[in-house]
C-alpha atoms as a PDB file:
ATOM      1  CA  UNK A   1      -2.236 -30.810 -43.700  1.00  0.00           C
ATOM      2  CA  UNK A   2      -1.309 -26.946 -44.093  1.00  0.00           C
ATOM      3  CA  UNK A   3      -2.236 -27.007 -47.679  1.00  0.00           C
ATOM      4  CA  UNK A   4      -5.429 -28.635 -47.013  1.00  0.00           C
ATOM      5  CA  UNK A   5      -6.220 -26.286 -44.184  1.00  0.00           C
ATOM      6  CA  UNK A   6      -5.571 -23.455 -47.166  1.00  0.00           C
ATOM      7  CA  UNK A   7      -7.880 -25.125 -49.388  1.00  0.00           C
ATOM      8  CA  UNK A   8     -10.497 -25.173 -47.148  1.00  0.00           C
ATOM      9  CA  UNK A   9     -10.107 -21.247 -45.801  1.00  0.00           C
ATOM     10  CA  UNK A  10     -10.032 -20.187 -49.346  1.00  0.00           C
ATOM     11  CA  UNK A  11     -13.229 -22.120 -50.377  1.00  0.00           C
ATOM     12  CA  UNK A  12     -14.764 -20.746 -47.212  1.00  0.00           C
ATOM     13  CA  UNK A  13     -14.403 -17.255 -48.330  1.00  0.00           C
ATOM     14  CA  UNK A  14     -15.400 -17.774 -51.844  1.00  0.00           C
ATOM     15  CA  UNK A  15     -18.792 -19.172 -50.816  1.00  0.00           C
ATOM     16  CA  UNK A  16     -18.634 -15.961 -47.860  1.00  0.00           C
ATOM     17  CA  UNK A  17     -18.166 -13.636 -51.320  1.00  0.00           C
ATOM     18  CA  UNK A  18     -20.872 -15.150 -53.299  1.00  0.00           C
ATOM     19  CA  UNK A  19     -23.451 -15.171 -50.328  1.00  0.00           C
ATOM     20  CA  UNK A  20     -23.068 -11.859 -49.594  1.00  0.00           C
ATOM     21  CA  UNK A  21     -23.192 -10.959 -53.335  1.00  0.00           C
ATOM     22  CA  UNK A  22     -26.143 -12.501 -53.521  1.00  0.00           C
ATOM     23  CA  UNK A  23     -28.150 -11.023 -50.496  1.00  0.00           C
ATOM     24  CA  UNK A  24     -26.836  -7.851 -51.325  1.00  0.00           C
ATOM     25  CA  UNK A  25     -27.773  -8.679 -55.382  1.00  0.00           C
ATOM     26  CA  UNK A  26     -31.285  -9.717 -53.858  1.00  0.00           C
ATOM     27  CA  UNK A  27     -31.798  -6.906 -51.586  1.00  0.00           C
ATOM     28  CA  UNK A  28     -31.444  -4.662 -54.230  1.00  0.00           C
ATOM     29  CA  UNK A  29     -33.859  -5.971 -56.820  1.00  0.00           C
ATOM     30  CA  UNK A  30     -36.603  -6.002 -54.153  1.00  0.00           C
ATOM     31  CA  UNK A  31     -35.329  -2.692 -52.554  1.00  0.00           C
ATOM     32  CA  UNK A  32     -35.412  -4.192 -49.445  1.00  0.00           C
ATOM     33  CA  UNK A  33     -32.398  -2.776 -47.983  1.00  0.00           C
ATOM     34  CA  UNK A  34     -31.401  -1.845 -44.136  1.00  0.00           C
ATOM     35  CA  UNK A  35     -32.223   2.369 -45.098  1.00  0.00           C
ATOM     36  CA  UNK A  36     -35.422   1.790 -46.774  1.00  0.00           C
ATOM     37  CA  UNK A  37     -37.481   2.860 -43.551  1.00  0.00           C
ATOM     38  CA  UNK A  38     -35.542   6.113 -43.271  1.00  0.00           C
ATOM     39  CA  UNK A  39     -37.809   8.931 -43.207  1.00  0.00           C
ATOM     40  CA  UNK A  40     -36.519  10.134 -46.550  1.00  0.00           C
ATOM     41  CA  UNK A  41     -36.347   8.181 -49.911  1.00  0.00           C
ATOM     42  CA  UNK A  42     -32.532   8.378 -51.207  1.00  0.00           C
ATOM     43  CA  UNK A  43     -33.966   7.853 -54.845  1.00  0.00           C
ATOM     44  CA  UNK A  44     -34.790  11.674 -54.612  1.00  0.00           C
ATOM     45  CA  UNK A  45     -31.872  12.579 -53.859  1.00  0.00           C
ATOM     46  CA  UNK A  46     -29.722  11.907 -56.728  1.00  0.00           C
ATOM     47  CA  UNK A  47     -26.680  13.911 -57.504  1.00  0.00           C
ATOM     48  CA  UNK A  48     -28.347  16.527 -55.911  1.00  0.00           C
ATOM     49  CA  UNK A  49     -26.813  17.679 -52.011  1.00  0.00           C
ATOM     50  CA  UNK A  50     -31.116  18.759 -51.322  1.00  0.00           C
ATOM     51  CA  UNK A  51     -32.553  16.280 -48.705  1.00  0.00           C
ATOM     52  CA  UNK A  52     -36.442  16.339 -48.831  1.00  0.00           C
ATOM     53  CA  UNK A  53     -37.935  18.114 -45.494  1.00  0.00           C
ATOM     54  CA  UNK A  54     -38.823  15.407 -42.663  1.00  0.00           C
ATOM     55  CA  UNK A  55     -41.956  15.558 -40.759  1.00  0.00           C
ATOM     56  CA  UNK A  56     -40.039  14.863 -37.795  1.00  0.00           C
ATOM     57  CA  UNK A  57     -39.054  17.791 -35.664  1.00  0.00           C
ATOM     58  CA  UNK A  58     -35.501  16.400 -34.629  1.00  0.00           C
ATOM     59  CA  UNK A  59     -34.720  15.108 -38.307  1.00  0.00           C
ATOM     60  CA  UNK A  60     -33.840  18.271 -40.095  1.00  0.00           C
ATOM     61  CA  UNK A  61     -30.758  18.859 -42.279  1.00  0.00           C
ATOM     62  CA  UNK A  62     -29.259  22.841 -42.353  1.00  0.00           C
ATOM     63  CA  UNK A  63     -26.228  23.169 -44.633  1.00  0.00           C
ATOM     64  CA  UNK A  64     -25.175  25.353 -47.495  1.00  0.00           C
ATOM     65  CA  UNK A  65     -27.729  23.672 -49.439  1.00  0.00           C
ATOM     66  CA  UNK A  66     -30.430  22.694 -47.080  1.00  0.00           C
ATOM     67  CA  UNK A  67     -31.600  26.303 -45.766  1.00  0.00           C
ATOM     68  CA  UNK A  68     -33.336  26.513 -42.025  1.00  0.00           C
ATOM     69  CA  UNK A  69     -37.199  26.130 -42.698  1.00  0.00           C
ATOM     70  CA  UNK A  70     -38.522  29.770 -42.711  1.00  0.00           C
ATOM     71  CA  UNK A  71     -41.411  29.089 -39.945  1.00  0.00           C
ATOM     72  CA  UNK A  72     -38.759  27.125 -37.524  1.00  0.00           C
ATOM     73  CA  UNK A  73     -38.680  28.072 -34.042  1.00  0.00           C
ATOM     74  CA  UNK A  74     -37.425  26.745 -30.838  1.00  0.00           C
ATOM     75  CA  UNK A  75     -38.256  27.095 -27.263  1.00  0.00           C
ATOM     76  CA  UNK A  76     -35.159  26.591 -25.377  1.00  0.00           C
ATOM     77  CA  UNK A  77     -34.140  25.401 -21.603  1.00  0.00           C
ATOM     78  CA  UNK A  78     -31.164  26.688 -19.961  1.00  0.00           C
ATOM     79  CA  UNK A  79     -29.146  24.052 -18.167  1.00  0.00           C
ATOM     80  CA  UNK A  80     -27.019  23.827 -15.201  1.00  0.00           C
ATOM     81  CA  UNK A  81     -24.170  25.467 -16.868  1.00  0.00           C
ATOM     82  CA  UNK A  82     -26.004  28.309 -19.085  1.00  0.00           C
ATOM     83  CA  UNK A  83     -26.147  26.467 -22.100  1.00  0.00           C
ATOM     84  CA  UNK A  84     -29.909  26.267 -23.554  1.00  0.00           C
ATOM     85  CA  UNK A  85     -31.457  23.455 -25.168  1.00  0.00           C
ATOM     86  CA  UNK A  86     -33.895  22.601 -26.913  1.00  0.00           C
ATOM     87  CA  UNK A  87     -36.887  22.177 -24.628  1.00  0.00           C
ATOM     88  CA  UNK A  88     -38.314  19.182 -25.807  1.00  0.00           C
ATOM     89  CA  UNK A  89     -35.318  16.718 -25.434  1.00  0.00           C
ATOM     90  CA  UNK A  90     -34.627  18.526 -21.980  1.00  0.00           C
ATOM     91  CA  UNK A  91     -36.350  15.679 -19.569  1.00  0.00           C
ATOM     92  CA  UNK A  92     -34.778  12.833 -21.714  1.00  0.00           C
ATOM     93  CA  UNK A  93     -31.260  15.005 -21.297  1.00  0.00           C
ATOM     94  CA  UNK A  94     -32.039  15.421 -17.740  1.00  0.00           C
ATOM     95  CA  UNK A  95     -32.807  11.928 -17.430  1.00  0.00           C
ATOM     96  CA  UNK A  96     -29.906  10.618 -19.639  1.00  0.00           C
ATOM     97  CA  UNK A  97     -27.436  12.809 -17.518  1.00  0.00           C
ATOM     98  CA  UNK A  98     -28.831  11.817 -13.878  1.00  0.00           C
ATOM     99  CA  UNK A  99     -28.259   7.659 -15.185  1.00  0.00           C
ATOM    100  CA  UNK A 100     -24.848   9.031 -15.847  1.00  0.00           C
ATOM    101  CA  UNK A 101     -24.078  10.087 -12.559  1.00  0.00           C
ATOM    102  CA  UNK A 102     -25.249   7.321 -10.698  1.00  0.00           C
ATOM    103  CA  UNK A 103     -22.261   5.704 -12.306  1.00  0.00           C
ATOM    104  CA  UNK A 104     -20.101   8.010 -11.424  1.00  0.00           C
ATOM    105  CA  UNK A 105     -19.351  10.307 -14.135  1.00  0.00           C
ATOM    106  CA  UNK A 106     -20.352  14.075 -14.240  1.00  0.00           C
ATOM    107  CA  UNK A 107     -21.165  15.059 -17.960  1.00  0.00           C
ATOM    108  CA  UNK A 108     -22.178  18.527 -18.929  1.00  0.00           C
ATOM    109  CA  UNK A 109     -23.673  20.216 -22.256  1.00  0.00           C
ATOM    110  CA  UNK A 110     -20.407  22.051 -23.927  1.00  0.00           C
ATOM    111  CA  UNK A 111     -22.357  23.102 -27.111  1.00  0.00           C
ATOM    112  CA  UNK A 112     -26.579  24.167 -26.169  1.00  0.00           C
ATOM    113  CA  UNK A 113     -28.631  25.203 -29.386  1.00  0.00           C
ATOM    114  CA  UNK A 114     -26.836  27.897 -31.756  1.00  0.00           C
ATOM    115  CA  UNK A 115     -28.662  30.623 -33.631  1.00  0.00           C
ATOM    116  CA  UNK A 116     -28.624  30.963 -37.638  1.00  0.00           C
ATOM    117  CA  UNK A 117     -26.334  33.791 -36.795  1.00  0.00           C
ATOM    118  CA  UNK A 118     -24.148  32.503 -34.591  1.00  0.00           C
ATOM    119  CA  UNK A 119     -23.676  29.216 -36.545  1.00  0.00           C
END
């Protein structure tokens, strides 16, 4: 009964394996994957670390590699506790934080918006 039980487990993953195999083989031929709606195409990307600008405003990558768009500026909101924001996401923080409290918990912004220079 054990060994039977075994069988059975180990078929059930083998047909798991292939099934997934094959979505996953199937997805890709089509490239109809999960990330294909992302606002960037990862065929552009390569080997390379550059991420192609977004049009979005909240979507943009700064690193070493991906420099701070030259004509970027923010108008920022101080909250509560000093910190500034971002102005734009301050109603939806506002409103975020105030669902928060009515269940009790009392969160506040440790980290507001940095400057080039201070990051």
């Amino acid at each position: 009964m054990k060994k039977r039980l075994k069988t059975r487990k180990k078929w059930l993953k083998i047909i798991v394996t292939i099934l997934v195999v094959w979505l996953l083989g199937n997805a890709a031929i089509n490239n109809d994957f999960p990330f294909s709606s992302l606002p960037f195409n990862f065929e552009t990307v390569g080997d390379s670390h550059i991420i192609p600008a977004s049009e979005e405003w909240n979507l943009i990558v700064v690193n070493r590699w991906n420099k701070m768009p030259e004509d970027y500026s923010v108008t920022l909101t101080e909250s509560s506790n000093g910190e500034k924001v971002d102005s734009r996401i301050y109603p939806y923080l506002q409103e975020m934080f105030d669902a928060i409290r009515n269940e009790g918990i009392y969160p506040i912004v440790r980290e507001g918006y940095r400057t080039e220079e201070y990051q």
